[in-house]
N, C-alpha and C. Protein backbone atom coordinates (compact mmCIF):
# COMPACT_ATOMS: atom_id res chain seq x y z
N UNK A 1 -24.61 -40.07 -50.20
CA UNK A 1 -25.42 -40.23 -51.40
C UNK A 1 -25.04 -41.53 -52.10
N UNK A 2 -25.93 -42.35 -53.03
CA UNK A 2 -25.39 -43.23 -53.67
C UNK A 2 -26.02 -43.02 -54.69
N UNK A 3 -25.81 -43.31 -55.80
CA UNK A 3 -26.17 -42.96 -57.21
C UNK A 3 -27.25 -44.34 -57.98
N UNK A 4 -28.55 -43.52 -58.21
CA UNK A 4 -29.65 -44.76 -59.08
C UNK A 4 -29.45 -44.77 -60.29
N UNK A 5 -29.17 -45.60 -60.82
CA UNK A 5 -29.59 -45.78 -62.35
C UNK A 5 -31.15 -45.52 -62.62
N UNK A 6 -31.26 -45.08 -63.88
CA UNK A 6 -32.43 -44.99 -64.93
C UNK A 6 -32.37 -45.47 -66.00
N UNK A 7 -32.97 -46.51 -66.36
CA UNK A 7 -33.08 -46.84 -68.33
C UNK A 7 -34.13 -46.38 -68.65
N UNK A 8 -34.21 -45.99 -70.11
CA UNK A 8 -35.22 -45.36 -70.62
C UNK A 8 -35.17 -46.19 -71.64
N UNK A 9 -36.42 -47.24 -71.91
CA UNK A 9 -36.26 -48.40 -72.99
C UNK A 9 -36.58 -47.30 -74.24
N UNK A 10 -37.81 -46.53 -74.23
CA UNK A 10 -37.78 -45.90 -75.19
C UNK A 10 -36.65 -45.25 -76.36
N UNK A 11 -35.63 -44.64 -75.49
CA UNK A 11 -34.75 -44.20 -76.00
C UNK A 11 -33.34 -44.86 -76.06
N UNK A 12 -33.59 -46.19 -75.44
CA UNK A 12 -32.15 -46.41 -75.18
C UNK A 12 -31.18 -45.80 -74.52
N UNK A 13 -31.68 -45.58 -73.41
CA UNK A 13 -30.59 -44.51 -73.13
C UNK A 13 -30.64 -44.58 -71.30
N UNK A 14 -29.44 -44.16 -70.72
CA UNK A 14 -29.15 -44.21 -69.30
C UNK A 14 -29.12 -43.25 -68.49
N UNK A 15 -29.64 -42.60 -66.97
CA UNK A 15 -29.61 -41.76 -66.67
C UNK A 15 -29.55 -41.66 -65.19
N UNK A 16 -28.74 -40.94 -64.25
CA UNK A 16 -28.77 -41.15 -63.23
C UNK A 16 -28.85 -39.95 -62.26
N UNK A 17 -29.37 -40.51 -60.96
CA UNK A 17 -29.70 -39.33 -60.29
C UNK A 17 -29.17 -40.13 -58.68
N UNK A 18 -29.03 -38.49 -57.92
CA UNK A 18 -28.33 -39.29 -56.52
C UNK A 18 -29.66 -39.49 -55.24
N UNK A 19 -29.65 -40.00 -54.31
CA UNK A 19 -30.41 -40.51 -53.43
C UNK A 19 -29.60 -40.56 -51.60
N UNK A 20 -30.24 -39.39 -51.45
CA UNK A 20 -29.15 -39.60 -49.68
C UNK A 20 -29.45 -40.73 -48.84
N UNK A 21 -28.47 -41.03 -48.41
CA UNK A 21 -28.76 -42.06 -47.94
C UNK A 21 -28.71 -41.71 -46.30
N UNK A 22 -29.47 -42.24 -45.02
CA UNK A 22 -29.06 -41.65 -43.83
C UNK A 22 -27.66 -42.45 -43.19
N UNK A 23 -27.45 -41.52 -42.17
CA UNK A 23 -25.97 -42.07 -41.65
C UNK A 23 -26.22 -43.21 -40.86
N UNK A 24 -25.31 -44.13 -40.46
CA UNK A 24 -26.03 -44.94 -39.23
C UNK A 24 -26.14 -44.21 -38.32
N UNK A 25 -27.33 -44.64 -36.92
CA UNK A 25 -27.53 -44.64 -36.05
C UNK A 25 -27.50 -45.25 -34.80
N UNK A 26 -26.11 -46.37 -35.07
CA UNK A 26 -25.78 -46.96 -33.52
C UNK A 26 -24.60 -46.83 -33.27
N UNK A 27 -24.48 -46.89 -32.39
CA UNK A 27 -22.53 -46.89 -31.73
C UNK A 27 -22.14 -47.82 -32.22
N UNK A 28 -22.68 -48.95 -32.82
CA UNK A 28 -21.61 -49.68 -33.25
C UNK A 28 -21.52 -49.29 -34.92
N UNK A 29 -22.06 -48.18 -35.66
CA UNK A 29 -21.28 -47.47 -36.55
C UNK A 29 -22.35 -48.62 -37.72
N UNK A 30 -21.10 -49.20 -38.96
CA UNK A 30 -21.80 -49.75 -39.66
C UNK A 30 -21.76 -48.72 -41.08
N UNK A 31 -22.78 -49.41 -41.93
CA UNK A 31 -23.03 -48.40 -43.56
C UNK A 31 -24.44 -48.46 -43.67
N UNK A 32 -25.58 -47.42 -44.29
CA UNK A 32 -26.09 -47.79 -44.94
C UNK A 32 -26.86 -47.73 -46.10
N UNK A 33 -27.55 -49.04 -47.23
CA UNK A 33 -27.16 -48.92 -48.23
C UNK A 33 -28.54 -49.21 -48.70
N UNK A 34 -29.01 -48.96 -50.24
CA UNK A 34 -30.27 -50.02 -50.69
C UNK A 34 -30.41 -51.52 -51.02
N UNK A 35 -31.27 -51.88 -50.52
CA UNK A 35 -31.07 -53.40 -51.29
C UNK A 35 -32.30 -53.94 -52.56
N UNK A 36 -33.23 -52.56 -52.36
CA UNK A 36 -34.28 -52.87 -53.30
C UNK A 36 -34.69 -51.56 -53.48
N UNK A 37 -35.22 -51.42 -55.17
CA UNK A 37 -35.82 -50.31 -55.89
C UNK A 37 -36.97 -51.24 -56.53
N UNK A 38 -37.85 -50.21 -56.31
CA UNK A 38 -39.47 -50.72 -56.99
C UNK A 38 -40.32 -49.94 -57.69
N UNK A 39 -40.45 -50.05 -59.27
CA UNK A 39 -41.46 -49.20 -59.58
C UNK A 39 -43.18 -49.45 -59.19
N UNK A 40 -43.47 -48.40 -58.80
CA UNK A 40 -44.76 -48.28 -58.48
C UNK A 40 -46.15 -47.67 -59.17
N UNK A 41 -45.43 -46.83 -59.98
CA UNK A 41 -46.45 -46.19 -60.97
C UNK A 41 -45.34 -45.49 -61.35
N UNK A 42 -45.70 -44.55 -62.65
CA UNK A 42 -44.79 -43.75 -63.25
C UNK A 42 -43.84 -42.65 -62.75
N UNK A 43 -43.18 -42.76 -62.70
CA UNK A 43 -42.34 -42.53 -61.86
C UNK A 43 -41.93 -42.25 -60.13
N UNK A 44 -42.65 -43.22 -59.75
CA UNK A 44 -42.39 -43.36 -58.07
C UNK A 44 -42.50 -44.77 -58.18
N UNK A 45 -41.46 -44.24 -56.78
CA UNK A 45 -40.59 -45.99 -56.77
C UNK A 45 -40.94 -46.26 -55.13
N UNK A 46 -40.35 -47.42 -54.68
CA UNK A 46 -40.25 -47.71 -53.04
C UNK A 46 -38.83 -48.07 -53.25
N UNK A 47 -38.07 -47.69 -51.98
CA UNK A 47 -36.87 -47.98 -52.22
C UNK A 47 -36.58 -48.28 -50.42
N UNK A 48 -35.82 -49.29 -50.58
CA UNK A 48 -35.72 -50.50 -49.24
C UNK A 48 -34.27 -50.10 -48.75
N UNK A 49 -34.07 -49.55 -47.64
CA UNK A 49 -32.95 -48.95 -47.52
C UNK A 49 -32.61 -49.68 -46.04
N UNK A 50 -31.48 -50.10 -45.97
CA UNK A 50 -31.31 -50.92 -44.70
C UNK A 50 -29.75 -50.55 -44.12
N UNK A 51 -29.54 -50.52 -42.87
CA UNK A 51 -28.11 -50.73 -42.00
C UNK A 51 -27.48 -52.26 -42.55
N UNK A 52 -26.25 -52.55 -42.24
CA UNK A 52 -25.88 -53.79 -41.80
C UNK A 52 -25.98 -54.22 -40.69
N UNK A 53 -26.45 -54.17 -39.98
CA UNK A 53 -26.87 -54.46 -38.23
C UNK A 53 -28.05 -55.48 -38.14
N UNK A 54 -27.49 -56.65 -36.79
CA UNK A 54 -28.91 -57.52 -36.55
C UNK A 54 -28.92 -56.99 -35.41
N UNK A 55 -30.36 -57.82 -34.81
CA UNK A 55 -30.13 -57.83 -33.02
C UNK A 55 -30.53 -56.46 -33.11
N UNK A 56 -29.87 -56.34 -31.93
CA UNK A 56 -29.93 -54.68 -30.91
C UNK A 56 -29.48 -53.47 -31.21
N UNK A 57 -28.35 -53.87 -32.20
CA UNK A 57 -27.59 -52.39 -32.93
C UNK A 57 -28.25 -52.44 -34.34
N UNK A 58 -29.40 -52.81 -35.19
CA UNK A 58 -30.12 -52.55 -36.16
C UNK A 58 -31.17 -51.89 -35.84
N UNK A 59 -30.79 -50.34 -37.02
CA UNK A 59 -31.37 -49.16 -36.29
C UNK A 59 -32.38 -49.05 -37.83
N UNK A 60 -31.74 -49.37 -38.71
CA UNK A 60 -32.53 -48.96 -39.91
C UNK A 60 -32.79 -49.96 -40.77
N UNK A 61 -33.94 -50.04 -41.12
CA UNK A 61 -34.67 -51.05 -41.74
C UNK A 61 -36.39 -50.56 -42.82
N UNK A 62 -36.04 -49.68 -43.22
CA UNK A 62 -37.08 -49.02 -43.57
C UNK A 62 -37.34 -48.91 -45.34
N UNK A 63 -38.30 -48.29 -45.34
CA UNK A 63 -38.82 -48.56 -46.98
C UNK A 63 -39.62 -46.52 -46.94
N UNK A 64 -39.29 -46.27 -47.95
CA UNK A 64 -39.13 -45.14 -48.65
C UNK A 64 -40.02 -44.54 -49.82
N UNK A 65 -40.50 -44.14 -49.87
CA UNK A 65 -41.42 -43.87 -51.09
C UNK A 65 -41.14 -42.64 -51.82
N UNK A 66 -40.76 -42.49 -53.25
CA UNK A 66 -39.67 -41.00 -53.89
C UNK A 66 -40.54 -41.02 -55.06
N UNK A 67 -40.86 -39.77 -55.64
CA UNK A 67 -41.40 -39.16 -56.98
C UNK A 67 -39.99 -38.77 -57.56
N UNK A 68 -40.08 -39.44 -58.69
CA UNK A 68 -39.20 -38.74 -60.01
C UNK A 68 -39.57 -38.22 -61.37
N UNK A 69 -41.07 -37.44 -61.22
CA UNK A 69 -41.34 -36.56 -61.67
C UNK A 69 -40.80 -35.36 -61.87
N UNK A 70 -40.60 -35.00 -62.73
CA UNK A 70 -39.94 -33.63 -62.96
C UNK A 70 -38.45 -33.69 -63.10
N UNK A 71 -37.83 -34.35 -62.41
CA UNK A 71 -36.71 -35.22 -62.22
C UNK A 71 -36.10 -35.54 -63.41
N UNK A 72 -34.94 -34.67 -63.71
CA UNK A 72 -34.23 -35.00 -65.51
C UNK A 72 -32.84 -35.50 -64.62
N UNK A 73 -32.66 -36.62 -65.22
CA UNK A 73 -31.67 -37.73 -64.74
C UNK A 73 -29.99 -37.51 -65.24
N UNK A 74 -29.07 -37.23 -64.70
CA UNK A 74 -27.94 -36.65 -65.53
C UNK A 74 -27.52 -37.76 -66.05
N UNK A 75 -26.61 -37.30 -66.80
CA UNK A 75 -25.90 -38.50 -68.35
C UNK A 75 -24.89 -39.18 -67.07
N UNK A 76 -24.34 -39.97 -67.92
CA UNK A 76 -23.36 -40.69 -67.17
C UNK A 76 -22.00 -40.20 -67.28
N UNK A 77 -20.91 -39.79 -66.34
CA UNK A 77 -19.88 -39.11 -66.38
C UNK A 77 -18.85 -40.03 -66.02
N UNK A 78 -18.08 -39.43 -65.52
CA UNK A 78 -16.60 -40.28 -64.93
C UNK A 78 -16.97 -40.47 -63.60
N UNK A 79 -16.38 -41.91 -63.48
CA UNK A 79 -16.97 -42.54 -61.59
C UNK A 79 -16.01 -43.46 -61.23
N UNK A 80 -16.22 -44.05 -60.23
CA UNK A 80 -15.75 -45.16 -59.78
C UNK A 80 -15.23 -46.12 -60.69
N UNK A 81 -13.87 -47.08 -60.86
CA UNK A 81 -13.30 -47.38 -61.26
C UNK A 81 -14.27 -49.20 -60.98
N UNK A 82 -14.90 -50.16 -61.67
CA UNK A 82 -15.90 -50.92 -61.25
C UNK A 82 -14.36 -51.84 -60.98
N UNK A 83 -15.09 -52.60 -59.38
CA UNK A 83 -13.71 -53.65 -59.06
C UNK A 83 -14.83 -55.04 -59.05
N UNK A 84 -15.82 -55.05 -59.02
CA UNK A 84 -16.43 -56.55 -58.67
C UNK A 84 -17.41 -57.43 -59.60
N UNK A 85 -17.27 -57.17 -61.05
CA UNK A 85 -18.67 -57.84 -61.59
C UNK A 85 -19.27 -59.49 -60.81
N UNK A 86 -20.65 -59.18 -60.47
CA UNK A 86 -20.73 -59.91 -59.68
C UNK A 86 -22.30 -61.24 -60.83
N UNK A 87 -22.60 -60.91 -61.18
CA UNK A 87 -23.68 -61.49 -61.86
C UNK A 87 -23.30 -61.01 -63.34
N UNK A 88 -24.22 -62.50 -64.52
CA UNK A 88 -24.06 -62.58 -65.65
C UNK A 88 -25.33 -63.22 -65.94
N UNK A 89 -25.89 -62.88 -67.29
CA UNK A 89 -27.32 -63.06 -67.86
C UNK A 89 -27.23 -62.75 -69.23
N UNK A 90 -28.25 -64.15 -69.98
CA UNK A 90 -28.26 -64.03 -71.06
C UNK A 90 -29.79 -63.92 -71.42
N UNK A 91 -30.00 -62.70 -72.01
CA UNK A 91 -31.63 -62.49 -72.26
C UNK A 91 -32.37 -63.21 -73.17
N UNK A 92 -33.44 -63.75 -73.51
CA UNK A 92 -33.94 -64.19 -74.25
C UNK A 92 -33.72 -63.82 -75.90
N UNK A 93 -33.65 -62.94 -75.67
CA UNK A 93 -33.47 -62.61 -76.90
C UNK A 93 -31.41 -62.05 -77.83
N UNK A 94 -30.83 -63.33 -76.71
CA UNK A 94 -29.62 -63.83 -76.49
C UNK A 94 -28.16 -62.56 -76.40
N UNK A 95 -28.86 -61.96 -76.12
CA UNK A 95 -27.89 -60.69 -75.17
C UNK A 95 -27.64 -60.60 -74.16
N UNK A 96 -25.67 -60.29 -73.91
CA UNK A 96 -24.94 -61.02 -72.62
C UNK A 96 -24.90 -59.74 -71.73
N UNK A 97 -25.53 -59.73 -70.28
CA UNK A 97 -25.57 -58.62 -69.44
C UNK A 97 -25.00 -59.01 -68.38
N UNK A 98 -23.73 -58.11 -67.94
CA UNK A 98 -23.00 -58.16 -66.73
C UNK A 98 -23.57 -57.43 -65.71
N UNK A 99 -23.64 -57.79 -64.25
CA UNK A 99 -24.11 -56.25 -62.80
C UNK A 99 -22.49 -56.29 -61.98
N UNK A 100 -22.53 -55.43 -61.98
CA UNK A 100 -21.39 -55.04 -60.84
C UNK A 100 -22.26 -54.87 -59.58
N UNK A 101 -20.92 -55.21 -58.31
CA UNK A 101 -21.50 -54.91 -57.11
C UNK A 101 -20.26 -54.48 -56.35
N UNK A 102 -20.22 -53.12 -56.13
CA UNK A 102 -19.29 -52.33 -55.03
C UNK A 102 -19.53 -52.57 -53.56
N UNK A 103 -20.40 -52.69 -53.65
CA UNK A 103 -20.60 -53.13 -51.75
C UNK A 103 -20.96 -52.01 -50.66
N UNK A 104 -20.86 -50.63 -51.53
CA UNK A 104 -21.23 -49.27 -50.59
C UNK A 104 -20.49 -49.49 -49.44
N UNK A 105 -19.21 -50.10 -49.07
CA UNK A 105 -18.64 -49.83 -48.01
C UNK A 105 -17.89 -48.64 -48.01
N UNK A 106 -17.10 -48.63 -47.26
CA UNK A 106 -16.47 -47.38 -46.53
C UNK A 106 -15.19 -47.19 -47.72
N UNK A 107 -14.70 -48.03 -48.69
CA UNK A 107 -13.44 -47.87 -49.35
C UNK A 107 -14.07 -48.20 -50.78
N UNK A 108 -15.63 -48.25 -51.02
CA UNK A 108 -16.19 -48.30 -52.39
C UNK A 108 -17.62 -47.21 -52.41
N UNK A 109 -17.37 -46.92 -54.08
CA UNK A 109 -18.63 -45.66 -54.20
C UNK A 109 -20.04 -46.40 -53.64
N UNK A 110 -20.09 -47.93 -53.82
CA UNK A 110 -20.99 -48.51 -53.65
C UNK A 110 -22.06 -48.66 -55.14
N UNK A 111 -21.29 -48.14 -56.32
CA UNK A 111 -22.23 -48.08 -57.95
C UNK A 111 -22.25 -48.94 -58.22
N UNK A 112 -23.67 -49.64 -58.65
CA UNK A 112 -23.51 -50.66 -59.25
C UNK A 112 -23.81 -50.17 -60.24
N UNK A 113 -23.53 -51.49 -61.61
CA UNK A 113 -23.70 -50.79 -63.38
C UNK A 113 -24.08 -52.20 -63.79
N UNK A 114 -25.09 -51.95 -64.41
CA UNK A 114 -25.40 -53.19 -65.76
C UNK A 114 -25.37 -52.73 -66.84
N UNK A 115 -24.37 -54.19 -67.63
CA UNK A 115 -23.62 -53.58 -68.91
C UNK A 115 -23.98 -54.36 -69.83
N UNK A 116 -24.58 -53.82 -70.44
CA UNK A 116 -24.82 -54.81 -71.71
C UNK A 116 -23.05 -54.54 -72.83
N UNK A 117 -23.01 -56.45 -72.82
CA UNK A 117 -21.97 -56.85 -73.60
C UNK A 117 -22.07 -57.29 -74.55
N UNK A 118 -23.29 -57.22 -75.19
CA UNK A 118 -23.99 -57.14 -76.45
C UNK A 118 -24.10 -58.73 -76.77
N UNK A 119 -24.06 -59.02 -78.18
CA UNK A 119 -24.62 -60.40 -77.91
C UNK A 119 -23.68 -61.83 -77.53
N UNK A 120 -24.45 -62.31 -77.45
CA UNK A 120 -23.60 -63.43 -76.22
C UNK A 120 -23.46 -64.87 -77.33
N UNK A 121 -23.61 -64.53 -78.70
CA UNK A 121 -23.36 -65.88 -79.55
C UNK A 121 -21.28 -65.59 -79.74
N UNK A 122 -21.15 -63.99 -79.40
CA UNK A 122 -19.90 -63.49 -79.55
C UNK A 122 -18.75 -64.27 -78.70
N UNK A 123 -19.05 -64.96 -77.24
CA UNK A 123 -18.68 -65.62 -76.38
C UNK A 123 -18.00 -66.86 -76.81
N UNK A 124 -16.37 -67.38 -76.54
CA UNK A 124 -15.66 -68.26 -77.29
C UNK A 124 -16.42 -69.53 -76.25
């Protein structure tokens, strides 16, 4: 499983739900992970789910289509300890947002988190 985020601009507020992911399918093993979420209409998404594999041992490469209708998103609990912030952004409306990236390997949950660090005039 790997875990999606949800924002709810309305409310401000964060919510997450899990998503199985399939196992690989070649002998030469491998992970695999998403590399893209897409809203499509209200609540259905496409979600781009791929192996690490080229060539001959790339078994999965596929795109997904999920309803999250009905679908109440749990709060955010205790997780993974974040080891990689990998990207930084300052919004127009000059608020500083960090993304983490775990990497979904074999020794990480694979969560990523965007954090708002509130405003970015705060920055020495």
């Amino acid at each position: 499983m790997t875990k999606i985020a949800i924002y709810n601009p309305a409310e401000k507020s964060w919510g997450f739900v899990h998503y199985p992911l399939d196992a690989p399918k070649t002998v030469a093993g491998g992970w695999v992970g998403l590399s893209e979420i897409v809203s499509l209409s209200d609540g259905d998404f496409a979600i781009l789910e791929r192996d690490n594999k080229g060539g001959e041992d790339a078994a999965i490469k596929q795109i997904t289509t999920v309803s999250l209708k009905g679908v109440t998103p749990a709060a955010k609990g205790e997780g993974w300890i974040l080891k990689k912030p990998e990207g930084l952004t300052i919004t127009a409306d000059g608020r500083l947002f960090l993304v983490t990236d775990n990497d979904g390997v074999d020794d990480a949950a694979g969560e990523t988190q965007l954090i708002d660090l509130g405003p970015a005039s705060r920055l020495n």
